[in-house]
PDB file of N, CA and C in Angstrom:
ATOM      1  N   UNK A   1     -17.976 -17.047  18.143  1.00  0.00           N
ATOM      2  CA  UNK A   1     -17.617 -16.257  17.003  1.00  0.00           C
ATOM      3  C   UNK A   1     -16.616 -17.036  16.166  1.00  0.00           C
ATOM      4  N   UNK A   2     -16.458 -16.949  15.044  1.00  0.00           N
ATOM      5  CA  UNK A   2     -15.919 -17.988  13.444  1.00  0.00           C
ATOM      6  C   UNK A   2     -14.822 -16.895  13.200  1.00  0.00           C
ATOM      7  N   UNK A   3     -13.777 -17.740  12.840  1.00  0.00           N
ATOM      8  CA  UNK A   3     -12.605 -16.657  12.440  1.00  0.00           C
ATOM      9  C   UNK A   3     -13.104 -16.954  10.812  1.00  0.00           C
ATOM     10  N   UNK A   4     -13.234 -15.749  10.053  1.00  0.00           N
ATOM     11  CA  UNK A   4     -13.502 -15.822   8.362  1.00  0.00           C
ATOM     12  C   UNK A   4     -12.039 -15.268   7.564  1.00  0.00           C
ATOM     13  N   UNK A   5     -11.924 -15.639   6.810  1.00  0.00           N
ATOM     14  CA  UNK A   5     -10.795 -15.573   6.184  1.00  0.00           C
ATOM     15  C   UNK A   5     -11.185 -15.009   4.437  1.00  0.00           C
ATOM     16  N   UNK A   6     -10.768 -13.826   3.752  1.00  0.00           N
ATOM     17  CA  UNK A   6     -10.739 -13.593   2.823  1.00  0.00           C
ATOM     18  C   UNK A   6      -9.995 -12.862   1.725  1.00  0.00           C
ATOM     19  N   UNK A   7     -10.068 -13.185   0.529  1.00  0.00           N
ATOM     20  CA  UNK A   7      -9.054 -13.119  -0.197  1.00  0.00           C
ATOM     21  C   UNK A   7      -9.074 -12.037  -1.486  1.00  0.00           C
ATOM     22  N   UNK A   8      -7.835 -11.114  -1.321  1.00  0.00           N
ATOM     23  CA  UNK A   8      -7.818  -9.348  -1.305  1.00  0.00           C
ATOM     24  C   UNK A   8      -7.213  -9.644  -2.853  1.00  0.00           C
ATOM     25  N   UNK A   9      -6.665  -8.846  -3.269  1.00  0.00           N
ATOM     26  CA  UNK A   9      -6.052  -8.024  -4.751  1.00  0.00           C
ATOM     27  C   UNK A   9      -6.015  -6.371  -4.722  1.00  0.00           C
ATOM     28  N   UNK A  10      -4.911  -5.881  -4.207  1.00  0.00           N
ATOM     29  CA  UNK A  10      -5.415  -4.435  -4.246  1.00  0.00           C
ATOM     30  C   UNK A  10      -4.039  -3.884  -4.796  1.00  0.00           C
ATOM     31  N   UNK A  11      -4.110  -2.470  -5.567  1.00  0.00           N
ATOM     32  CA  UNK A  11      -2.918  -1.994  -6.169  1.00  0.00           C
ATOM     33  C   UNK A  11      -2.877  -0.488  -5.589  1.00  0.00           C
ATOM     34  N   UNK A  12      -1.397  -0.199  -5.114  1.00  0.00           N
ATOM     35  CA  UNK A  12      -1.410   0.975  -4.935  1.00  0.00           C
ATOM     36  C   UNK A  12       0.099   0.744  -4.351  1.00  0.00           C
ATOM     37  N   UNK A  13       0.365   1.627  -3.094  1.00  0.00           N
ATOM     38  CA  UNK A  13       1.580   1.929  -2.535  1.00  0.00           C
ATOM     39  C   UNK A  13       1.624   1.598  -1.139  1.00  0.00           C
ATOM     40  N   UNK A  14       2.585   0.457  -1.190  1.00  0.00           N
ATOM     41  CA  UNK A  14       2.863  -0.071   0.135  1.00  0.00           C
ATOM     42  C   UNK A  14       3.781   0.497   1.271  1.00  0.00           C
ATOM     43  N   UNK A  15       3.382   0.661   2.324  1.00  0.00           N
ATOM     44  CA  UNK A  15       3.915   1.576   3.751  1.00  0.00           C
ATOM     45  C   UNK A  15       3.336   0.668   4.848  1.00  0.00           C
ATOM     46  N   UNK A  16       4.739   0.243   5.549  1.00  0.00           N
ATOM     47  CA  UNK A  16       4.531  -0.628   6.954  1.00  0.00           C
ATOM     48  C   UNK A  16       4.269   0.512   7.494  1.00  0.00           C
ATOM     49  N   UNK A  17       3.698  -0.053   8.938  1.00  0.00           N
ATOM     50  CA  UNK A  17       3.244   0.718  10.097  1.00  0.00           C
ATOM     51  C   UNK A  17       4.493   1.537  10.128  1.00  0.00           C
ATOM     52  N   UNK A  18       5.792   1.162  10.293  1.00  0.00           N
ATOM     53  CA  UNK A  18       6.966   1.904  11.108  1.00  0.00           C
ATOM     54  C   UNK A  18       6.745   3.090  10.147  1.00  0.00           C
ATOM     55  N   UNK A  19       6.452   3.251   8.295  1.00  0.00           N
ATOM     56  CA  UNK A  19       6.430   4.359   7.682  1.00  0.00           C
ATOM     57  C   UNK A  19       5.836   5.555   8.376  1.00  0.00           C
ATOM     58  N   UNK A  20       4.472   4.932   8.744  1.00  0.00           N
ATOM     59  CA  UNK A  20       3.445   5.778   9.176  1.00  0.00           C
ATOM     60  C   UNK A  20       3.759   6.413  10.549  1.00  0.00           C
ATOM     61  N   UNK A  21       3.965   5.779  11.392  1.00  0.00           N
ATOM     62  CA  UNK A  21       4.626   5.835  12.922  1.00  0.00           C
ATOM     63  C   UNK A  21       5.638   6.986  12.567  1.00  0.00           C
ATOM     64  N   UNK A  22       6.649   7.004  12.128  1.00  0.00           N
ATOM     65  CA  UNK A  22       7.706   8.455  11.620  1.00  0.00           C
ATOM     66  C   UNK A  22       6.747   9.697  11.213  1.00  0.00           C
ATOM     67  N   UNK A  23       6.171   9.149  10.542  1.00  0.00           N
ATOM     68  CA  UNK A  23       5.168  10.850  10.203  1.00  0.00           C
ATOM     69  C   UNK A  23       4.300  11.349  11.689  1.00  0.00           C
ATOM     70  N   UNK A  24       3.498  10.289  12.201  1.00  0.00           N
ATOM     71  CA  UNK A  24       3.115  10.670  12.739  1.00  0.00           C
ATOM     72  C   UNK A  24       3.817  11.315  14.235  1.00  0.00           C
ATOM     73  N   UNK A  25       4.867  10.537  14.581  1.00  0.00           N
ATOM     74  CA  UNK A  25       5.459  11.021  15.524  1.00  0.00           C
ATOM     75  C   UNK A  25       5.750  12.009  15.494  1.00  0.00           C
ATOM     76  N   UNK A  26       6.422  12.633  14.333  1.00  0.00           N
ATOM     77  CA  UNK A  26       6.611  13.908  14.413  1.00  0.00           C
ATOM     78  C   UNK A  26       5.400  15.098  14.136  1.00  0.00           C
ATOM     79  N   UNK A  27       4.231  14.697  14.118  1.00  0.00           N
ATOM     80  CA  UNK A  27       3.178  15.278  13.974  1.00  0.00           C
ATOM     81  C   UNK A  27       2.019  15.385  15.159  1.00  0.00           C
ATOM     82  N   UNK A  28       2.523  14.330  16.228  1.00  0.00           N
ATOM     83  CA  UNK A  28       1.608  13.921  17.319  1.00  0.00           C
ATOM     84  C   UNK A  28       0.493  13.819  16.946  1.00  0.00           C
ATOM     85  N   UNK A  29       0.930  12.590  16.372  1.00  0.00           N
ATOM     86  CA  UNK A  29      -1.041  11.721  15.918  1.00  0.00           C
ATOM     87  C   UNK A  29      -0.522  10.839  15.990  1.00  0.00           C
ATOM     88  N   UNK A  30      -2.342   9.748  15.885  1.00  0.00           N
ATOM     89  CA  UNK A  30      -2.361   8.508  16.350  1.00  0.00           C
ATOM     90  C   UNK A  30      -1.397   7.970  14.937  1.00  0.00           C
ATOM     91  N   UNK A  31      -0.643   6.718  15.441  1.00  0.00           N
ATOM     92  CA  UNK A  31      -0.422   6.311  13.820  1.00  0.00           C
ATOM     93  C   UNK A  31      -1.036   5.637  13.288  1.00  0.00           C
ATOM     94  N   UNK A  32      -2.467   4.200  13.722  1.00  0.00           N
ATOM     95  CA  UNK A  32      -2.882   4.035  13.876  1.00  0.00           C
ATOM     96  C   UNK A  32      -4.175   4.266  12.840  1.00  0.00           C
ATOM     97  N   UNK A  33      -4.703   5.849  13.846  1.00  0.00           N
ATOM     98  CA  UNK A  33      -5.800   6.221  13.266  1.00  0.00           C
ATOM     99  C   UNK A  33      -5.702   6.603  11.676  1.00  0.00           C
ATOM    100  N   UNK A  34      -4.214   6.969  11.591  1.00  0.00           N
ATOM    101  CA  UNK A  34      -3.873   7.782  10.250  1.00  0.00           C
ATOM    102  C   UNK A  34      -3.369   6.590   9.239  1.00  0.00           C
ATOM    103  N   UNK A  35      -3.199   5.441   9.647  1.00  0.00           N
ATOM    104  CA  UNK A  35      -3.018   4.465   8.328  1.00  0.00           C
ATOM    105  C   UNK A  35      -4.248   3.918   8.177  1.00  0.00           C
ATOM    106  N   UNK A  36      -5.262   3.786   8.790  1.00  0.00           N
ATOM    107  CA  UNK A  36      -6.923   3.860   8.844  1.00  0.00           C
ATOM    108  C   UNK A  36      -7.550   5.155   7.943  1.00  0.00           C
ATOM    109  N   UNK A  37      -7.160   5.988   8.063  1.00  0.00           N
ATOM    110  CA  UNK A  37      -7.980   7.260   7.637  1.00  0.00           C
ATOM    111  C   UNK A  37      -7.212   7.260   5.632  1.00  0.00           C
ATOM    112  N   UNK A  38      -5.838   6.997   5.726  1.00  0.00           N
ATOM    113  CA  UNK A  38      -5.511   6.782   4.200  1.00  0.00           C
ATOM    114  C   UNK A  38      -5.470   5.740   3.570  1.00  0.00           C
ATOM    115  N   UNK A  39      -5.359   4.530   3.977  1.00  0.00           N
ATOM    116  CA  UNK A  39      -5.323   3.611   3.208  1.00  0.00           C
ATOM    117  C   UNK A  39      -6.459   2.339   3.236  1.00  0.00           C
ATOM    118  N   UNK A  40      -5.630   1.546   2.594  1.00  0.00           N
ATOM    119  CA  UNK A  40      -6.330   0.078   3.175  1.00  0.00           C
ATOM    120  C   UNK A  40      -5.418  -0.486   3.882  1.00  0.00           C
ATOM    121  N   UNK A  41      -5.689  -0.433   5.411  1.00  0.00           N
ATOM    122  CA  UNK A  41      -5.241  -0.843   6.448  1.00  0.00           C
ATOM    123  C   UNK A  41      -5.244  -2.730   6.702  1.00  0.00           C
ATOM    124  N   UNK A  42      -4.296  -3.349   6.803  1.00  0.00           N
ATOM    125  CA  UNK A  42      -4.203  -4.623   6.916  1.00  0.00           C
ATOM    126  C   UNK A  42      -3.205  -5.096   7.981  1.00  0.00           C
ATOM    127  N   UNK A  43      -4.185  -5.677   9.240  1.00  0.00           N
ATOM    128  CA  UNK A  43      -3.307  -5.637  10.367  1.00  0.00           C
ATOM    129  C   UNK A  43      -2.877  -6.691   9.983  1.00  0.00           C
ATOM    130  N   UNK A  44      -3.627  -7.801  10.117  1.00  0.00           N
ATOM    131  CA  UNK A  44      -4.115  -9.605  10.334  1.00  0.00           C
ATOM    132  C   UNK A  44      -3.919  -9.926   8.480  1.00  0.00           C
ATOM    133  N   UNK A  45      -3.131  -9.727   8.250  1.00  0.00           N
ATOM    134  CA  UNK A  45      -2.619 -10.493   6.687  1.00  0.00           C
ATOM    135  C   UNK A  45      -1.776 -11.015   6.188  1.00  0.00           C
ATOM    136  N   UNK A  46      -1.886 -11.769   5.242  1.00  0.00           N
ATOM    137  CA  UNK A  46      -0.509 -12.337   4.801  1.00  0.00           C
ATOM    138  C   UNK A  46      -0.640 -12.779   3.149  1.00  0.00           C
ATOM    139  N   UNK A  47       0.752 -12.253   2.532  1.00  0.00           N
ATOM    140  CA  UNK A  47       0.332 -12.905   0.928  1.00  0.00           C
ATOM    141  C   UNK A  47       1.348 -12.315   0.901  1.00  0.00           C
ATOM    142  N   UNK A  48       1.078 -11.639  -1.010  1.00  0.00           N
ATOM    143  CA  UNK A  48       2.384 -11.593  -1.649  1.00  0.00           C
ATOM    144  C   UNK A  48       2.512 -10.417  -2.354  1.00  0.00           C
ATOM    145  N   UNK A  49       3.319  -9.475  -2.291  1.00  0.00           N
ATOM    146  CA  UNK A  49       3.529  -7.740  -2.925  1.00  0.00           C
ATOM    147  C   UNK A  49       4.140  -7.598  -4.349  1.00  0.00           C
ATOM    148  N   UNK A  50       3.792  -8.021  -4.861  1.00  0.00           N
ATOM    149  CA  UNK A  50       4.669  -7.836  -6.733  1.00  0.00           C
ATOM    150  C   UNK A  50       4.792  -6.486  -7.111  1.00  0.00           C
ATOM    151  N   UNK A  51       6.486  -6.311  -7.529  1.00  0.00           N
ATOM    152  CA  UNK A  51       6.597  -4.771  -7.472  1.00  0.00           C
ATOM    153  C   UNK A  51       6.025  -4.622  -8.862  1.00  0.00           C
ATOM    154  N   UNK A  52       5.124  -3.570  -8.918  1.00  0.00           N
ATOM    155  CA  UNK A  52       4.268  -3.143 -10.253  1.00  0.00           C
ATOM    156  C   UNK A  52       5.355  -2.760 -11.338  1.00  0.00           C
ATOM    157  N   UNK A  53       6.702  -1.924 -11.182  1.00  0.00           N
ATOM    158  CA  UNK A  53       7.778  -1.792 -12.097  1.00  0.00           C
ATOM    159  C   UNK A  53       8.381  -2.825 -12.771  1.00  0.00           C
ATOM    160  N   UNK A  54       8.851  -3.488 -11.581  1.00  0.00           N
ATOM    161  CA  UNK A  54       9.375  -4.849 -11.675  1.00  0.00           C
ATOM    162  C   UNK A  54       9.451  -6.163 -11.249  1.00  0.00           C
ATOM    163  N   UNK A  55       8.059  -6.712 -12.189  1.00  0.00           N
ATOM    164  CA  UNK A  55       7.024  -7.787 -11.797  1.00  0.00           C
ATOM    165  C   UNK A  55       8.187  -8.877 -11.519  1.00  0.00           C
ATOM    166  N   UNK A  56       9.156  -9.259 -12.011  1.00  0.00           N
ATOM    167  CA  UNK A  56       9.969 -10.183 -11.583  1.00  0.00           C
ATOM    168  C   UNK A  56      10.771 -10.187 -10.358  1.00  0.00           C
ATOM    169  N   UNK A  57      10.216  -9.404  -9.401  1.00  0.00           N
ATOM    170  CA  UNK A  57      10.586  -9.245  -8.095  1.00  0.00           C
ATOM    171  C   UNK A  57       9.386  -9.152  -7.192  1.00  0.00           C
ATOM    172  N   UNK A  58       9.205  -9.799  -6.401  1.00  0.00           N
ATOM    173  CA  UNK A  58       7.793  -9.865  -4.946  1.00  0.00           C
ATOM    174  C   UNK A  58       8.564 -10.056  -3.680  1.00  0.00           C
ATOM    175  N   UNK A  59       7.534  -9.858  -2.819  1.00  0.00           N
ATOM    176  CA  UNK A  59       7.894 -10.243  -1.243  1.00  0.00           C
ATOM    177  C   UNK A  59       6.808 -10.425  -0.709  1.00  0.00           C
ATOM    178  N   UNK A  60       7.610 -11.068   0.610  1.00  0.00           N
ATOM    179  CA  UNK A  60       6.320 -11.600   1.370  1.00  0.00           C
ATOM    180  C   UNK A  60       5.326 -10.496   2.395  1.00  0.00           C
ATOM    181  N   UNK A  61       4.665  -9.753   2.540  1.00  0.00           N
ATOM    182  CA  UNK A  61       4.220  -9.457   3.639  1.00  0.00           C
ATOM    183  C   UNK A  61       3.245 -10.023   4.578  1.00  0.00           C
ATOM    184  N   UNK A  62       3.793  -9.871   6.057  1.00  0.00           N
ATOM    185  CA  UNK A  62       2.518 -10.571   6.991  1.00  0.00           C
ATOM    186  C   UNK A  62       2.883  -9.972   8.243  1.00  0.00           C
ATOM    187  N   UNK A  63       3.215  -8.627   8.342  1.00  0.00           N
ATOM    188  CA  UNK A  63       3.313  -7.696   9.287  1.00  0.00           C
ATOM    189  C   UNK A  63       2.182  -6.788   8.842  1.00  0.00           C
ATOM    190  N   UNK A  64       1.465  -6.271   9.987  1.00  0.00           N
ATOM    191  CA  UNK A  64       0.399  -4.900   9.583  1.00  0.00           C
ATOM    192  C   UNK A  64       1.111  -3.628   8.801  1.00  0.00           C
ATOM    193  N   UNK A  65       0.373  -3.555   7.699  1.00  0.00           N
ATOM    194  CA  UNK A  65       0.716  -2.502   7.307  1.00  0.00           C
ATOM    195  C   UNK A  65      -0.274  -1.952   6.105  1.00  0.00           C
ATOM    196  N   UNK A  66      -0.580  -1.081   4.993  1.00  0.00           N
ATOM    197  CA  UNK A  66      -1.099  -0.891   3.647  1.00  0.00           C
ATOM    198  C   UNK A  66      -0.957  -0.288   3.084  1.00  0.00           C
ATOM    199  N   UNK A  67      -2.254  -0.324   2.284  1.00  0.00           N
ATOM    200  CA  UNK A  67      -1.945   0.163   0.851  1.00  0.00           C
ATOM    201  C   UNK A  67      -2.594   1.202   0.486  1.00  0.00           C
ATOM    202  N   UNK A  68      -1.452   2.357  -0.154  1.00  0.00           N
ATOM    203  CA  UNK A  68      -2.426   3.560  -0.082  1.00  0.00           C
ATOM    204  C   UNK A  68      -2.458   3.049  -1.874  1.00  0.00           C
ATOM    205  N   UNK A  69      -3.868   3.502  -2.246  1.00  0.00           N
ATOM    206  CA  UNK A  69      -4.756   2.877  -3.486  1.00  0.00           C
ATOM    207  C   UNK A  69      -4.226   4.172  -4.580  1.00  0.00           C
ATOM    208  N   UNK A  70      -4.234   3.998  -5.637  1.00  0.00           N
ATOM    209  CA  UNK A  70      -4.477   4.782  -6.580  1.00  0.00           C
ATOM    210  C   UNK A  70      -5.960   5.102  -6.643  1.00  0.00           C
ATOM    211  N   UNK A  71      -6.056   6.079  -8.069  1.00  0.00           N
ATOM    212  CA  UNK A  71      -7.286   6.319  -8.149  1.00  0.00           C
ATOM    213  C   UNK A  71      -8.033   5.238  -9.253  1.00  0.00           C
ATOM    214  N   UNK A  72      -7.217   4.555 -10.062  1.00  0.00           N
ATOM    215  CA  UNK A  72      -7.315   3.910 -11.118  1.00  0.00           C
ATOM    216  C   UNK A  72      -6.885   2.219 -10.795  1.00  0.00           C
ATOM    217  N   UNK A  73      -7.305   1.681 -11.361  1.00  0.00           N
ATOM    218  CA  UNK A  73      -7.138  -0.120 -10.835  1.00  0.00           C
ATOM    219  C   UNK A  73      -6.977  -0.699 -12.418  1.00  0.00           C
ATOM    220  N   UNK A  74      -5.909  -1.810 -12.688  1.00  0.00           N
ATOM    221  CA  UNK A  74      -5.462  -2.130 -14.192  1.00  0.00           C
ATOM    222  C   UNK A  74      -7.234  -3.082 -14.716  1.00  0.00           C
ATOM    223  N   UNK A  75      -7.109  -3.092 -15.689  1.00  0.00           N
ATOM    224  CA  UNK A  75      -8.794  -4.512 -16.219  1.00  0.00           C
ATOM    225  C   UNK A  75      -8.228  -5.391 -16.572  1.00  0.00           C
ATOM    226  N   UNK A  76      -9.009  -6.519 -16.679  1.00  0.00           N
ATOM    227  CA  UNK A  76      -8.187  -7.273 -18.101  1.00  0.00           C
ATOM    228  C   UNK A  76      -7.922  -6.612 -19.422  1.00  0.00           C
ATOM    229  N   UNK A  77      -6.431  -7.163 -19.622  1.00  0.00           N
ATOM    230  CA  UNK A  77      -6.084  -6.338 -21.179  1.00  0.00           C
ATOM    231  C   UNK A  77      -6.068  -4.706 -21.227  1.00  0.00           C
ATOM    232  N   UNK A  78      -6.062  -4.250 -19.778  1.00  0.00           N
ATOM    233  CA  UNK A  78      -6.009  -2.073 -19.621  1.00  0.00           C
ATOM    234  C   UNK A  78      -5.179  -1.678 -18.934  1.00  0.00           C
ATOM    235  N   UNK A  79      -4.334  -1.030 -19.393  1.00  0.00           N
ATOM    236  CA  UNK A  79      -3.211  -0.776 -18.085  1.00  0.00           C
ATOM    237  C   UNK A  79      -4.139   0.046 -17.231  1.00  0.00           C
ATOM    238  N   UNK A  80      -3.362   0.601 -16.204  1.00  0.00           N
ATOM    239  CA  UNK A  80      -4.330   1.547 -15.041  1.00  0.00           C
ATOM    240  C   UNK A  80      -3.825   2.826 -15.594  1.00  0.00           C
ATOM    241  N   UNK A  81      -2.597   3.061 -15.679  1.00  0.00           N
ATOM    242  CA  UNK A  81      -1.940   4.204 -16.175  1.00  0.00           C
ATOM    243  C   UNK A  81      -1.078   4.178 -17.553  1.00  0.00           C
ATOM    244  N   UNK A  82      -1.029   4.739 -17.975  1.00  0.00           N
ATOM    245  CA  UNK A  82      -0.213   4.675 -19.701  1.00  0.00           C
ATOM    246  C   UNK A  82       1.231   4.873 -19.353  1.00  0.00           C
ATOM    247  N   UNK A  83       2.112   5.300 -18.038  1.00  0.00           N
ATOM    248  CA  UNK A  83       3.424   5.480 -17.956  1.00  0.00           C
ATOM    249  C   UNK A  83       3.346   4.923 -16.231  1.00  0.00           C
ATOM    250  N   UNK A  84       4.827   4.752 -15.714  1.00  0.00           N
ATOM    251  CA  UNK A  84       4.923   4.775 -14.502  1.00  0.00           C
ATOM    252  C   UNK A  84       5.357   6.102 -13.948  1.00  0.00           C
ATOM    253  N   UNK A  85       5.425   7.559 -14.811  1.00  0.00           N
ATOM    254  CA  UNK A  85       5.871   8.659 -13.977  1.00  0.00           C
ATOM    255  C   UNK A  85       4.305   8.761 -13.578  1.00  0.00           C
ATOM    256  N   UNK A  86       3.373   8.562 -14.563  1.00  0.00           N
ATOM    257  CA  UNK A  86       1.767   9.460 -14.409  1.00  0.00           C
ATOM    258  C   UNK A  86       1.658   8.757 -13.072  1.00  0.00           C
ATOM    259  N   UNK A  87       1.664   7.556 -12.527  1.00  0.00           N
ATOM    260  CA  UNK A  87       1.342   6.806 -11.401  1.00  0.00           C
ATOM    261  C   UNK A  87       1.899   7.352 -10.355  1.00  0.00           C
ATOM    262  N   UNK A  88       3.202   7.384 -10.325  1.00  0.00           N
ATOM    263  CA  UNK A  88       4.027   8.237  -9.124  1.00  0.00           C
ATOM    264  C   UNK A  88       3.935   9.558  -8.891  1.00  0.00           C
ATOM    265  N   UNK A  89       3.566  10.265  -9.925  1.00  0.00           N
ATOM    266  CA  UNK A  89       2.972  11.697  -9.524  1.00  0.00           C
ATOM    267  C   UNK A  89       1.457  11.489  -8.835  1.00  0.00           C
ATOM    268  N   UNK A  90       0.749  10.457  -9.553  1.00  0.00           N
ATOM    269  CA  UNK A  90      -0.397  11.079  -8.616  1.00  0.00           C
ATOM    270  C   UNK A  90      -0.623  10.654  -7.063  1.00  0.00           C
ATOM    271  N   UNK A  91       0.797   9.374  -6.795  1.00  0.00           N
ATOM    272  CA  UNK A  91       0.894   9.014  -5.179  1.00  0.00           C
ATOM    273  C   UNK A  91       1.593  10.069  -4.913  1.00  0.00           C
ATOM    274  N   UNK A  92       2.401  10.764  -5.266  1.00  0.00           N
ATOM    275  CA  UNK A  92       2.864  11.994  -4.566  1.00  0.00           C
ATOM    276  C   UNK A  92       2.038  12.689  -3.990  1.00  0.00           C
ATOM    277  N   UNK A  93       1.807  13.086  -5.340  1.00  0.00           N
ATOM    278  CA  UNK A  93       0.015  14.201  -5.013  1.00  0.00           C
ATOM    279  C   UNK A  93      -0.457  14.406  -3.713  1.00  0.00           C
ATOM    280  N   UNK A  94      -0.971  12.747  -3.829  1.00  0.00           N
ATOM    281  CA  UNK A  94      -1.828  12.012  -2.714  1.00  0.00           C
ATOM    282  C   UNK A  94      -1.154  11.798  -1.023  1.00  0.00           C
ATOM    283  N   UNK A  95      -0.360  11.378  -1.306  1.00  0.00           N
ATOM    284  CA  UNK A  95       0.283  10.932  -0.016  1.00  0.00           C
ATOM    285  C   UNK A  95       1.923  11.358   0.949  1.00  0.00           C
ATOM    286  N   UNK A  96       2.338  12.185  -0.065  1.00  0.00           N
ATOM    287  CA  UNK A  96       3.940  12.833   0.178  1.00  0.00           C
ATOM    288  C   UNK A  96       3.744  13.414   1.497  1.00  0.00           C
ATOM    289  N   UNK A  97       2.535  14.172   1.705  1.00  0.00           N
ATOM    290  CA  UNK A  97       2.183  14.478   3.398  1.00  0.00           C
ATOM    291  C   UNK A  97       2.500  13.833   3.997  1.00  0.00           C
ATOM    292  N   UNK A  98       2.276  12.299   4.516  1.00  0.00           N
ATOM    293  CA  UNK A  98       1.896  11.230   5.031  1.00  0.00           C
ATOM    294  C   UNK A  98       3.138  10.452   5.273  1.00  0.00           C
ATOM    295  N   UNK A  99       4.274  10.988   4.512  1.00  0.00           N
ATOM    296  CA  UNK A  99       5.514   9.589   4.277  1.00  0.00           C
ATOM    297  C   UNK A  99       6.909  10.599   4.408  1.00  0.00           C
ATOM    298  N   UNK A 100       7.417   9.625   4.691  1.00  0.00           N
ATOM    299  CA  UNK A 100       8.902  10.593   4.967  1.00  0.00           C
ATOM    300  C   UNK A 100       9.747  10.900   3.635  1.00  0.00           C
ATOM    301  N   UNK A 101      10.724  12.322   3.853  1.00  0.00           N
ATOM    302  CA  UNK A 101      11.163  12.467   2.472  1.00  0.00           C
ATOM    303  C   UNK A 101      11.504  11.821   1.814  1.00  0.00           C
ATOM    304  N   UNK A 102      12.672  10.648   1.521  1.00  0.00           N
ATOM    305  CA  UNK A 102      13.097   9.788   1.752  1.00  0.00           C
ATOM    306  C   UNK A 102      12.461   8.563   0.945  1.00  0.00           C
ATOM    307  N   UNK A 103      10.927   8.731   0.976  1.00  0.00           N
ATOM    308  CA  UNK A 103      10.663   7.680   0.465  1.00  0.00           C
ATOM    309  C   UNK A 103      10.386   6.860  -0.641  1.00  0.00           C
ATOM    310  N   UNK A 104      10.677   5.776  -0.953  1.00  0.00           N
ATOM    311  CA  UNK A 104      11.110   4.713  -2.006  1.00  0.00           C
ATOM    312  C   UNK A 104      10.090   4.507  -3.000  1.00  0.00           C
ATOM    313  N   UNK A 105       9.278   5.636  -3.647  1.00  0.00           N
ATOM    314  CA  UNK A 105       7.617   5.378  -4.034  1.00  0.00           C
ATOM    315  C   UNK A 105       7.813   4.241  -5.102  1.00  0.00           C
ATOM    316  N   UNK A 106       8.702   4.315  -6.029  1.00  0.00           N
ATOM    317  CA  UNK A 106       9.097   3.371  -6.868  1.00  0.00           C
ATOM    318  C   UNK A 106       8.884   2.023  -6.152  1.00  0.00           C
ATOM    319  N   UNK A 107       9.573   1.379  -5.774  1.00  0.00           N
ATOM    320  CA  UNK A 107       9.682   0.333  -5.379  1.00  0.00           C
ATOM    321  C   UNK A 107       8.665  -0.350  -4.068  1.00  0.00           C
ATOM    322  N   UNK A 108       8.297   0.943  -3.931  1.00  0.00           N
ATOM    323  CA  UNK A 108       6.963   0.170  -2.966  1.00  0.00           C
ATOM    324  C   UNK A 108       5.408   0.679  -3.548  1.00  0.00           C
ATOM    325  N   UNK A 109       5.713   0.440  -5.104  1.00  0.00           N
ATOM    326  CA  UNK A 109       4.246   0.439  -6.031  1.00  0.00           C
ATOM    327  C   UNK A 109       4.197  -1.295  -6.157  1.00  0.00           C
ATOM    328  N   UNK A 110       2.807  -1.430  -5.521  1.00  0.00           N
ATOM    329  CA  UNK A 110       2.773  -3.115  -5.428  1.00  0.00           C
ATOM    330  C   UNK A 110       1.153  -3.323  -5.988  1.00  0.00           C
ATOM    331  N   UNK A 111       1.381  -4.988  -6.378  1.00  0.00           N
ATOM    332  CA  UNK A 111      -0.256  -5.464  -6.459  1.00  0.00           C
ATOM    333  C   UNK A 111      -0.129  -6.444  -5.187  1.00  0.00           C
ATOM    334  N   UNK A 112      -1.136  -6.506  -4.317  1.00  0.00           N
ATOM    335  CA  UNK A 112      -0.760  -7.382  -3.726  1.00  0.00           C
ATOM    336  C   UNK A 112      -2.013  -8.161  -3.704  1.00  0.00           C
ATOM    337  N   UNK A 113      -1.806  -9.828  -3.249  1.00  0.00           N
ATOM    338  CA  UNK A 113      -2.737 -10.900  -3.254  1.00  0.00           C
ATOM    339  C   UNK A 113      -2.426 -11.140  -2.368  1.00  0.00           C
ATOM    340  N   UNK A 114      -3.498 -11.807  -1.408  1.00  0.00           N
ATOM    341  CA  UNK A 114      -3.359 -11.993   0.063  1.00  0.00           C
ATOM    342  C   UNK A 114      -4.203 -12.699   0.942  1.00  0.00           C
ATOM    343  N   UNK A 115      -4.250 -12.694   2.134  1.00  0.00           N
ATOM    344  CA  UNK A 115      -5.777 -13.262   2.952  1.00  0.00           C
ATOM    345  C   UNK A 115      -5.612 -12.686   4.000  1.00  0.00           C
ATOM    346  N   UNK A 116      -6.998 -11.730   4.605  1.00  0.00           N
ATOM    347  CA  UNK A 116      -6.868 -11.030   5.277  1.00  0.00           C
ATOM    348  C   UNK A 116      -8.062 -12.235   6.683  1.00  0.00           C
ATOM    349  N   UNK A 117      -7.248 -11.897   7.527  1.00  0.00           N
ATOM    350  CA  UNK A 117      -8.058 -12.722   8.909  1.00  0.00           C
ATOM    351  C   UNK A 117      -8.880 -12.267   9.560  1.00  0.00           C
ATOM    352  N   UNK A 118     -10.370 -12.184   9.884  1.00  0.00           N
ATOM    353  CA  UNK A 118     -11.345 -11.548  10.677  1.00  0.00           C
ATOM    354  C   UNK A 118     -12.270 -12.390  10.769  1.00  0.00           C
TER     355      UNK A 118
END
């Protein structure tokens, strides 16, 4: 068997495992199954998170973790959303179940580029 290697672009809201692991613990579920069931799950990856607010700031990720997606993705020359509140309301919407009160939605709105290992 060939290890294949390929190369991602995805936008939405970034949550390490440990995010998910807190919800679920206190919910007794897999954590696991539940960053599988919402997002795009990326155990085996590594690249780079550009905060969508404030593109002049990135980081590295290459711990498992993902990305819960919007419903909308930017084009060339289209934003995805016309404001950054419309964006954060609709990850609320979406995912405030899922994440602890607490959490940083601002700053963990990312594009990320990457290579995922399989």
């Amino acid at each position: 068997m060939s290890m294949r290697t390929y190369a991602v672009l995805d936008y939405g809201l970034y949550v390490t495992t440990a995010d998910i692991e807190t919800y679920a613990e206190k919910r007794e579920l897999d954590a696991f199954d539940l960053l599988i069931d919402i997002g795009n799950y990326y155990g085996d990856a590594e690249g780079e998170c550009i905060l969508c607010l404030d593109e002049e700031n990135s980081f590295n990720c290459d711990d498992s973790f993902a990305i819960l997606s919007l419903e909308r993705f930017p084009k060339l020359f289209v934003q995805a959303y016309e404001n950054k509140e419309t964006a954060l309301r609709e990850l609320k919407e979406e995912y405030a179940q899922y994440l602890p009160d607490d959490f940083d939605y601002e700053n963990k709105l990312v594009r990320f580029a990457g290579t995922v290992y399989g």
